[in-house]
PDB file of N, CA and C in Angstrom:
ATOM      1  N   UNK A   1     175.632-103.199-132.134  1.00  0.00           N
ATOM      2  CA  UNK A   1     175.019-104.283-131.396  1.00  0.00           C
ATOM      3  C   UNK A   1     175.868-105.550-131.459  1.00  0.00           C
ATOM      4  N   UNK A   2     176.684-105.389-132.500  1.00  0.00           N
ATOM      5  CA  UNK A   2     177.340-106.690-132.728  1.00  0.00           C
ATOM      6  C   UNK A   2     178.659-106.863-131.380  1.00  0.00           C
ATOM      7  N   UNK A   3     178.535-108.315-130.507  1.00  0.00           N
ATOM      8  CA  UNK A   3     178.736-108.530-129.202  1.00  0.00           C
ATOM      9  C   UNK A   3     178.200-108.801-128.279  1.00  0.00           C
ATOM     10  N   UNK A   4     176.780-107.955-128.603  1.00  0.00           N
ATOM     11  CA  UNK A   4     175.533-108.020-127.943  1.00  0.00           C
ATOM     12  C   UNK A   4     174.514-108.769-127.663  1.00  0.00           C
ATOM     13  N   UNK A   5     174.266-109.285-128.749  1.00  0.00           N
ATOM     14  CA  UNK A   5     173.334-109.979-129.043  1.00  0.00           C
ATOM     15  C   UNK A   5     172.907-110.662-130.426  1.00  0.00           C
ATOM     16  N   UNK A   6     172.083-111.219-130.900  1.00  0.00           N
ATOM     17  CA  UNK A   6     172.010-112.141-132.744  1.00  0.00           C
ATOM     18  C   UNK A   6     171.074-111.099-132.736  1.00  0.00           C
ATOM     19  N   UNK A   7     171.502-110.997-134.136  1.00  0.00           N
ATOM     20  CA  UNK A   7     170.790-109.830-135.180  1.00  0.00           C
ATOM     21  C   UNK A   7     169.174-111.169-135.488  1.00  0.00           C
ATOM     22  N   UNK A   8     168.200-110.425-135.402  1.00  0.00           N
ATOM     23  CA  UNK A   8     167.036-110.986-136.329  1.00  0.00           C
ATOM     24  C   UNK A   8     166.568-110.410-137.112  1.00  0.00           C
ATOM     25  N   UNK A   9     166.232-109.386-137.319  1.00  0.00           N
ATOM     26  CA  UNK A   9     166.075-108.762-138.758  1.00  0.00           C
ATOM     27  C   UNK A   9     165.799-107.232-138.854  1.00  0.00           C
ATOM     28  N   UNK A  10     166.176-106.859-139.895  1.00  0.00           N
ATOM     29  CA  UNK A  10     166.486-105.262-140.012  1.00  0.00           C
ATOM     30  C   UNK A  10     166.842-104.869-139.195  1.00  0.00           C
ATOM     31  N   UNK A  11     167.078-104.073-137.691  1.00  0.00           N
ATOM     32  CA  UNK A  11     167.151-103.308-136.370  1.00  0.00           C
ATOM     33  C   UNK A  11     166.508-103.751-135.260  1.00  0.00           C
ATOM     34  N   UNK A  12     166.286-105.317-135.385  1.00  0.00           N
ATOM     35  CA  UNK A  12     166.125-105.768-133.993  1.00  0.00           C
ATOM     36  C   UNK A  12     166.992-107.224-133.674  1.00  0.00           C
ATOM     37  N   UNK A  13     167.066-106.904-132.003  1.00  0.00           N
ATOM     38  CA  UNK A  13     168.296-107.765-132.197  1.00  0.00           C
ATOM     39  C   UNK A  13     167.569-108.816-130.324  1.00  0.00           C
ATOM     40  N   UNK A  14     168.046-109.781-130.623  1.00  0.00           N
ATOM     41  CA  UNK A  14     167.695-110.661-129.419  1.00  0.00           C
ATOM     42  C   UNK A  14     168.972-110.859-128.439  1.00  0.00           C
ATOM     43  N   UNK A  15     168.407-109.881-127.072  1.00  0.00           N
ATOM     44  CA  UNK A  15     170.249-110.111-126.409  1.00  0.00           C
ATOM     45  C   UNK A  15     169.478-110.467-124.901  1.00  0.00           C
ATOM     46  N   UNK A  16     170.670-111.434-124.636  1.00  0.00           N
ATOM     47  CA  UNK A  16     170.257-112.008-122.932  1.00  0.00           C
ATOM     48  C   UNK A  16     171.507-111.495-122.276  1.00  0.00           C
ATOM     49  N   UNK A  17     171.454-110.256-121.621  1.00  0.00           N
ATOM     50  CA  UNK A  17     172.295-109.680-120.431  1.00  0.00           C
ATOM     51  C   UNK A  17     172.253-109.513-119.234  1.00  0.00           C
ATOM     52  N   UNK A  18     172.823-109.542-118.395  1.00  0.00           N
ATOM     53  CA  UNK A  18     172.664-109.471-116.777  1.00  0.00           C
ATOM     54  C   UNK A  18     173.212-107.837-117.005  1.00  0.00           C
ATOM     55  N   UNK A  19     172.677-107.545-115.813  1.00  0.00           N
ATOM     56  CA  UNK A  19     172.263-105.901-115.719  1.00  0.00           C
ATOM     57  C   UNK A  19     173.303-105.099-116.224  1.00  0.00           C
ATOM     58  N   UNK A  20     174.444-105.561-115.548  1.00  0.00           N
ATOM     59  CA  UNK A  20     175.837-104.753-115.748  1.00  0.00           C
ATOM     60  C   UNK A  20     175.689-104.554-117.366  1.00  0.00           C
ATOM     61  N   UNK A  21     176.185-105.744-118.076  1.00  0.00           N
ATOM     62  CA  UNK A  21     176.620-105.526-119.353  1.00  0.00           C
ATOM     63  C   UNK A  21     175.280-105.033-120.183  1.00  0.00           C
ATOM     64  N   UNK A  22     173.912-105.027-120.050  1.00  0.00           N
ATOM     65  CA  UNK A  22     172.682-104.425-120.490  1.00  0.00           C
ATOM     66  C   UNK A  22     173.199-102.197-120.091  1.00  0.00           C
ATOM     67  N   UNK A  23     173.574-102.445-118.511  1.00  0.00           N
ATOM     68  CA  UNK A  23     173.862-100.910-118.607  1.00  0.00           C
ATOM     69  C   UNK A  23     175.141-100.253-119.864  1.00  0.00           C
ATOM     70  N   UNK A  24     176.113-101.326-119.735  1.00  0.00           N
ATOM     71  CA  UNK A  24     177.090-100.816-120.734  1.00  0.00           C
ATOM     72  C   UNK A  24     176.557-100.740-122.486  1.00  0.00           C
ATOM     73  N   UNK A  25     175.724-102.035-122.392  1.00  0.00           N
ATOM     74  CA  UNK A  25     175.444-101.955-123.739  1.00  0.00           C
ATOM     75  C   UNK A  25     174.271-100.783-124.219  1.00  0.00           C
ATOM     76  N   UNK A  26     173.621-100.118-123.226  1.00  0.00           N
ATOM     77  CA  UNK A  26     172.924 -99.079-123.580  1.00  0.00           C
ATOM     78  C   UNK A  26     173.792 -97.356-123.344  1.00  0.00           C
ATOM     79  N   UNK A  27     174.600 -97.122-122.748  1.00  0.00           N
ATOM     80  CA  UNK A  27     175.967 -96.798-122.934  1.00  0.00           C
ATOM     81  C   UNK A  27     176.481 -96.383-123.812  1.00  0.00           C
ATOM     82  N   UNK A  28     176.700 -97.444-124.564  1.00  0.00           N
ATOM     83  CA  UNK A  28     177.453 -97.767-126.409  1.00  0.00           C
ATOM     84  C   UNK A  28     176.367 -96.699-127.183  1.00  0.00           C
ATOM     85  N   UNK A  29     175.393 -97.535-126.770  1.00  0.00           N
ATOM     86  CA  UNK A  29     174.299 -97.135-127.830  1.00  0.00           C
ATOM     87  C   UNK A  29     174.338 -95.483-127.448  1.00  0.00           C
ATOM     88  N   UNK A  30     173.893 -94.890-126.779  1.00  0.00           N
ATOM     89  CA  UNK A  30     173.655 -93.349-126.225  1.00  0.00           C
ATOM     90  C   UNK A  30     174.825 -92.805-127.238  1.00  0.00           C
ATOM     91  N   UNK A  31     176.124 -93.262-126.969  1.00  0.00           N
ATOM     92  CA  UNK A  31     177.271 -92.625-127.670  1.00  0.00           C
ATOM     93  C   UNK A  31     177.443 -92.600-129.290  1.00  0.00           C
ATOM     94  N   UNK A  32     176.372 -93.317-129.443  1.00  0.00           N
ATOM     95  CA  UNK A  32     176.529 -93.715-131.121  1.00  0.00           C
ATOM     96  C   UNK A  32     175.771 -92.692-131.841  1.00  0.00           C
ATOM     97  N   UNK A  33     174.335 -93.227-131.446  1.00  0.00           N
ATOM     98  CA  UNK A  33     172.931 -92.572-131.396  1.00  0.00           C
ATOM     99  C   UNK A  33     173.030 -91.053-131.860  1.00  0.00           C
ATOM    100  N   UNK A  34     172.386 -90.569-132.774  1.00  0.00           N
ATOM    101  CA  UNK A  34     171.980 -88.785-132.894  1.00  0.00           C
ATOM    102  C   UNK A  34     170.761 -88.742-132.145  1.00  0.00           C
ATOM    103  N   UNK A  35     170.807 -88.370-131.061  1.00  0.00           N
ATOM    104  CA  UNK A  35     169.205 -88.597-130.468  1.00  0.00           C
ATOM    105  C   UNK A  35     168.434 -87.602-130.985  1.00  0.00           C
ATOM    106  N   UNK A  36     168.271 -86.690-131.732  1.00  0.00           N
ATOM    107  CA  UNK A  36     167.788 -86.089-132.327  1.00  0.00           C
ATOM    108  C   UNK A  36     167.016 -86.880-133.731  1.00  0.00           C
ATOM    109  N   UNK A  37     167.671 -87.982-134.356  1.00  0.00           N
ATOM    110  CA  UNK A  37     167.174 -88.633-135.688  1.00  0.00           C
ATOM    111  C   UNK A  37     166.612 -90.133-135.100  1.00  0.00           C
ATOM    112  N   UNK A  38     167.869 -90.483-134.082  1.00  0.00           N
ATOM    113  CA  UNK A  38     167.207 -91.834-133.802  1.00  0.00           C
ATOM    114  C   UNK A  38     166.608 -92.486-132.628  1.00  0.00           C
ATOM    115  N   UNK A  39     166.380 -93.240-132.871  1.00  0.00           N
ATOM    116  CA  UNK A  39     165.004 -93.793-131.686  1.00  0.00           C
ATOM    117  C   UNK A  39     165.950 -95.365-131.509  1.00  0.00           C
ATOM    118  N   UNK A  40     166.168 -95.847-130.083  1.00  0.00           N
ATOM    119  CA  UNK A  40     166.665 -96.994-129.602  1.00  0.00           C
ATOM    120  C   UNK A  40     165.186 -97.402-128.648  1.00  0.00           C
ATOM    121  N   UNK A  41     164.974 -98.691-128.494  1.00  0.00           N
ATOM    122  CA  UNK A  41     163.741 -99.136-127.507  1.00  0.00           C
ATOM    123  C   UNK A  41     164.432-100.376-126.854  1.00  0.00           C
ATOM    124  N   UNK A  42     164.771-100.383-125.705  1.00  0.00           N
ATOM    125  CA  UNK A  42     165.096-101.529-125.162  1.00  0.00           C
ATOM    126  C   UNK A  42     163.798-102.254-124.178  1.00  0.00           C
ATOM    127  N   UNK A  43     163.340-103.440-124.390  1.00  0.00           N
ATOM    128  CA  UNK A  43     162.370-104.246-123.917  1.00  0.00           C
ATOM    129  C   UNK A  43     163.011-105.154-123.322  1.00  0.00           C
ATOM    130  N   UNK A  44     163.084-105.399-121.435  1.00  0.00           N
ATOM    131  CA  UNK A  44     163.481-106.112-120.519  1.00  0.00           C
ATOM    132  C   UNK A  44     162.045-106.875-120.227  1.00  0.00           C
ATOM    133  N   UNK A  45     162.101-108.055-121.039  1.00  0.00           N
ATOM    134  CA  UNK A  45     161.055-108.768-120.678  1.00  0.00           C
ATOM    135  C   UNK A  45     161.308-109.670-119.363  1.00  0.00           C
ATOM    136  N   UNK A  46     162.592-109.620-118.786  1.00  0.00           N
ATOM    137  CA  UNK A  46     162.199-110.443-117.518  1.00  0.00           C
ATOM    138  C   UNK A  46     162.471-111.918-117.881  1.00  0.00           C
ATOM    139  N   UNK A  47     162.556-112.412-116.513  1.00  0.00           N
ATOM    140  CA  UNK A  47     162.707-114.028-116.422  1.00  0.00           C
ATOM    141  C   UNK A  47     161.412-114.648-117.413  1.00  0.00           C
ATOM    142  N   UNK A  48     161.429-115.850-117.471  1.00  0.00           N
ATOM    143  CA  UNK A  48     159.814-116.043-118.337  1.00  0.00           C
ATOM    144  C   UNK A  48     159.117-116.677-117.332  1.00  0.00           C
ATOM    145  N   UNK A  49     159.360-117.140-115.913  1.00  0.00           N
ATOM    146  CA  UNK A  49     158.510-116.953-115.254  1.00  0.00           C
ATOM    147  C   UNK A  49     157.872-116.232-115.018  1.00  0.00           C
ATOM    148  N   UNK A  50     158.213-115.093-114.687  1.00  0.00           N
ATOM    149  CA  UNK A  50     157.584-113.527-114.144  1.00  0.00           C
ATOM    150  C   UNK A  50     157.700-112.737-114.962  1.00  0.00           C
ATOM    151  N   UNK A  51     157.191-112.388-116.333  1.00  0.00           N
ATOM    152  CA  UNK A  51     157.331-111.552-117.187  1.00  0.00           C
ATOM    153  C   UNK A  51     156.977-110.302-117.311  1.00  0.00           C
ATOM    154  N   UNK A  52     157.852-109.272-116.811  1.00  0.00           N
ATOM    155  CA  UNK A  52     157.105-107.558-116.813  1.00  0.00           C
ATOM    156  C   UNK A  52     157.684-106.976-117.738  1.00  0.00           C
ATOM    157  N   UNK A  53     156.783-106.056-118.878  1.00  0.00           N
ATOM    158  CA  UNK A  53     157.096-105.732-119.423  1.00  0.00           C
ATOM    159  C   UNK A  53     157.643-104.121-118.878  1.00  0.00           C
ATOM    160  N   UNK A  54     159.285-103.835-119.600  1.00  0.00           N
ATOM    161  CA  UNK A  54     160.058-102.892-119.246  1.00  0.00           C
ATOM    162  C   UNK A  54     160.815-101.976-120.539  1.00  0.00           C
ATOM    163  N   UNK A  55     160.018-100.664-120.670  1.00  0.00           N
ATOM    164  CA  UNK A  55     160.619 -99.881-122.248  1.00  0.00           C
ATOM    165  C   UNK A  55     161.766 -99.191-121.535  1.00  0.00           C
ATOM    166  N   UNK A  56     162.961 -98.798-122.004  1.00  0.00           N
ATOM    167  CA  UNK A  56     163.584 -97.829-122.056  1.00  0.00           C
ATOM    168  C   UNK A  56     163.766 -97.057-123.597  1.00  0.00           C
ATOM    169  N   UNK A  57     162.925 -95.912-123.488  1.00  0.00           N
ATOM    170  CA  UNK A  57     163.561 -95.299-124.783  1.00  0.00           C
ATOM    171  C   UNK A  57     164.817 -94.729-124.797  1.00  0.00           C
ATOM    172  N   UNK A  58     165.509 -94.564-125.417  1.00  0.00           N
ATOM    173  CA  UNK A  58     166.774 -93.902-126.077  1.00  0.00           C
ATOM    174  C   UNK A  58     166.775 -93.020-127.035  1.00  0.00           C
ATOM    175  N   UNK A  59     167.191 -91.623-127.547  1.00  0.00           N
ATOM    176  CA  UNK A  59     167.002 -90.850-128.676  1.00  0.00           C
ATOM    177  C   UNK A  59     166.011 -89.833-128.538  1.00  0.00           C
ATOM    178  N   UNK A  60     165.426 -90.121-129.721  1.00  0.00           N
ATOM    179  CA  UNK A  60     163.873 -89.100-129.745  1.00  0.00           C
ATOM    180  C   UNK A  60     163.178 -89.468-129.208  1.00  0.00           C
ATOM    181  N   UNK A  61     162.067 -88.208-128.716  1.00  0.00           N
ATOM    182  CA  UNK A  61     161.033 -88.727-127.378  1.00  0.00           C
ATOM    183  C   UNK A  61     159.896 -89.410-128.114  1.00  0.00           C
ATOM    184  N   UNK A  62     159.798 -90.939-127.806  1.00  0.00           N
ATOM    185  CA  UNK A  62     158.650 -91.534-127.839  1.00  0.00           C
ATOM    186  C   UNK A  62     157.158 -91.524-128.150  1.00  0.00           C
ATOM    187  N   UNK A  63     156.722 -91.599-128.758  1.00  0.00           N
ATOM    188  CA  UNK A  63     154.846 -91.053-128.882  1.00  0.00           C
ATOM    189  C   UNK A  63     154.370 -92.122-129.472  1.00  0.00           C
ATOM    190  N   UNK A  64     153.629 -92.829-128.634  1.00  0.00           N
ATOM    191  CA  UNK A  64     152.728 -93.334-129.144  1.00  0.00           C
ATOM    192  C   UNK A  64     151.699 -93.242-129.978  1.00  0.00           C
ATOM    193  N   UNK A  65     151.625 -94.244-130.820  1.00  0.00           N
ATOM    194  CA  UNK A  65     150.770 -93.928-132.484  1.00  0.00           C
ATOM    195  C   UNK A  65     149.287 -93.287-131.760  1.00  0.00           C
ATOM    196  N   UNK A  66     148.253 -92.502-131.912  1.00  0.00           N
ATOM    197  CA  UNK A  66     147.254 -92.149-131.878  1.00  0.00           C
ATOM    198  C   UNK A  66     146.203 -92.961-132.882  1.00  0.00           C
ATOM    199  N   UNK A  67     145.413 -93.847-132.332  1.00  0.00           N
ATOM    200  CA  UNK A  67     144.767 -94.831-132.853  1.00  0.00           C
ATOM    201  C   UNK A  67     143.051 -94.274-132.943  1.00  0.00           C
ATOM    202  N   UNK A  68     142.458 -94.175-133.758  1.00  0.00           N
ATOM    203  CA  UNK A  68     141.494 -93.327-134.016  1.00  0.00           C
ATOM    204  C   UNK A  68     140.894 -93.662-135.234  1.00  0.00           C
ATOM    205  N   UNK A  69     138.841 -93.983-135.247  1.00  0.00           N
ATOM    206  CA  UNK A  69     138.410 -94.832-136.051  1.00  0.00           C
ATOM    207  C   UNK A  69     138.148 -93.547-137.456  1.00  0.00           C
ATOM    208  N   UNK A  70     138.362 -93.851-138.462  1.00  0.00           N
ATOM    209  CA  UNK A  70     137.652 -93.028-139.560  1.00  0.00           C
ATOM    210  C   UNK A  70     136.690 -93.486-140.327  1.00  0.00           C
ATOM    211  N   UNK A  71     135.526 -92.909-140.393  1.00  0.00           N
ATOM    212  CA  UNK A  71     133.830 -93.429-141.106  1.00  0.00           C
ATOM    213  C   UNK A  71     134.190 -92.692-142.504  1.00  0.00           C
ATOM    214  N   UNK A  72     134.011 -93.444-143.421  1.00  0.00           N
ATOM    215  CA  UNK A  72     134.155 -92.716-144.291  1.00  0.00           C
ATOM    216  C   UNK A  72     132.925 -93.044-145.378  1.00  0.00           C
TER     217      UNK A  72
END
């Protein structure tokens, strides 16, 4: 990541790219990556006027946590 963007802590990193260098920098990542062990999440939040939220996963396939009440 380093080039990319400022590190903030442990494995997340804050990067402002215009599309091109966002495609290359996910690119890098694919080539690095064991997609089998690791998981990349890129979040294109958009201008902050118009904010849409946008996942690309990378790696292993994605699953959302299963959230479910227990009475005990």
């Amino acid at each position: 990541m380093k080039g990319y963007g400022r590190w903030l802590q442990l494995s997340i990193f804050h990067c402002r790219l215009e599309g091109g260098r966002r495609v290359e920098m996910a690119a890098a990542l694919e080539r690095t990556i064991d997609p089998a062990a690791d998981h990349v999440v890129i979040l294109d939040l958009g201008p902050a006027e118009d904010v849409e939220l946008a996942v690309e996963s990378l790696g292993k396939t994605f699953q959302a946590i299963e959230r479910r009440a227990v009475v005990i």
